[in-house]
Protein backbone atom coordinates (compact mmCIF):
# COMPACT_ATOMS: atom_id res chain seq x y z
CA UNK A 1 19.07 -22.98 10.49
CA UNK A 2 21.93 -22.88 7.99
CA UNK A 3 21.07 -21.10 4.42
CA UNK A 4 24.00 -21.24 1.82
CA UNK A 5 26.41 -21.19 4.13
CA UNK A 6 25.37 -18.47 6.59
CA UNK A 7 23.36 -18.78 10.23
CA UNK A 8 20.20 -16.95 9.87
CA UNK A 9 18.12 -17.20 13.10
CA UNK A 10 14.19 -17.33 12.84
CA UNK A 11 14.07 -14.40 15.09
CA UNK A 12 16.19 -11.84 12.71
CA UNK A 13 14.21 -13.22 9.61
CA UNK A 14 10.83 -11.94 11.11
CA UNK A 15 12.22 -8.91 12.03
CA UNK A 16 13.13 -8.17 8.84
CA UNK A 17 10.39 -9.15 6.95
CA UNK A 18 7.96 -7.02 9.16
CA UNK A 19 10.45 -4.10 8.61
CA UNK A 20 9.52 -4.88 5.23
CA UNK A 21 5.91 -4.42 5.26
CA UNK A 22 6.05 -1.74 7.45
CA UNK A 23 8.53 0.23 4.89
CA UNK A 24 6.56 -0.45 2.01
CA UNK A 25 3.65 0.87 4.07
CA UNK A 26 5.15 3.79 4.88
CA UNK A 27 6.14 4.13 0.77
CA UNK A 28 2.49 3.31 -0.24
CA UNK A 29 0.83 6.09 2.31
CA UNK A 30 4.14 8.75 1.59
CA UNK A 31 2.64 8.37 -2.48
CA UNK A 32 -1.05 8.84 -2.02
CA UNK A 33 0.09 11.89 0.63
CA UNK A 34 1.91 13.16 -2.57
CA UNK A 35 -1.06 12.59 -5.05
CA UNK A 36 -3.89 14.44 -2.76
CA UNK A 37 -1.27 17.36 -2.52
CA UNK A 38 -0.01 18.10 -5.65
CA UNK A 39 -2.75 20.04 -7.78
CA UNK A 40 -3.01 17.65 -10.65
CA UNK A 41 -3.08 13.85 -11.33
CA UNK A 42 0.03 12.37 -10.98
CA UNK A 43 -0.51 9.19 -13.24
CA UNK A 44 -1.70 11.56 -15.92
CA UNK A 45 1.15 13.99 -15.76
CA UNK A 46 3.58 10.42 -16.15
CA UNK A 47 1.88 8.22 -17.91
CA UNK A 48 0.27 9.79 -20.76
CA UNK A 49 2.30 13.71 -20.52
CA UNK A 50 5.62 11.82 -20.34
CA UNK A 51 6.92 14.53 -17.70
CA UNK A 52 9.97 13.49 -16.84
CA UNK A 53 10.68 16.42 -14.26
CA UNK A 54 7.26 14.97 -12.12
CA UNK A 55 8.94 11.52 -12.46
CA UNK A 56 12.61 12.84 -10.80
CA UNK A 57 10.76 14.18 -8.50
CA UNK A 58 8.93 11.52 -7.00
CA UNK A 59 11.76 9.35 -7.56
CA UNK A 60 13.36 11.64 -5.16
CA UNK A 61 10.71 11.64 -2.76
CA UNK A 62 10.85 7.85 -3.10
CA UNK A 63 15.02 7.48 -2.19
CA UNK A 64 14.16 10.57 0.24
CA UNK A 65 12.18 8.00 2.00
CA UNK A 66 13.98 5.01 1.54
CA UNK A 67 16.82 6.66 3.18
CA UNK A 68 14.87 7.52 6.34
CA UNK A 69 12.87 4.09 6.45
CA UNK A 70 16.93 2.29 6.04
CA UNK A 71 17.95 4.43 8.84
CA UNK A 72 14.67 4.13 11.45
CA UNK A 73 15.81 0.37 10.62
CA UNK A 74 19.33 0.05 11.64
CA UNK A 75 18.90 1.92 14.58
């Protein structure tokens, strides 16, 4: 199949879209892991706290992640 100008086969498209979901399953179970361990309620703290050290924090657990979900993918 050609797409703007560059051979993608239907086999490499699959794989990558169930890498997807299986990523963003891994991000969705890493966050609730995070919510039942810390002490407090995360969406609180965020939301309606404004803590912006809790927020660096799990956006650090989220690219802490990211990195190890890229690399399980690439091999």
């Amino acid at each position: 199949m050609l797409l703007l100008g560059a051979v993608v086969s239907v086999q490499g498209l699959l794989a990558s879209v169930i890498y997807s979901l299986i990523g963003l399953a891994v991000f969705v179970a890493g966050f609730y892991v995070i919510k039942l361990i810390l002490p407090f309620d995360v969406n609180k703290e965020i939301e309606a706290d404004q803590n912006t050290a809790l927020g660096i924090v799990i956006g650090s657990f989220i690219l802490g992640l990211a990195i190890i979900v890229a690399a399980a993918i690439s091999g």
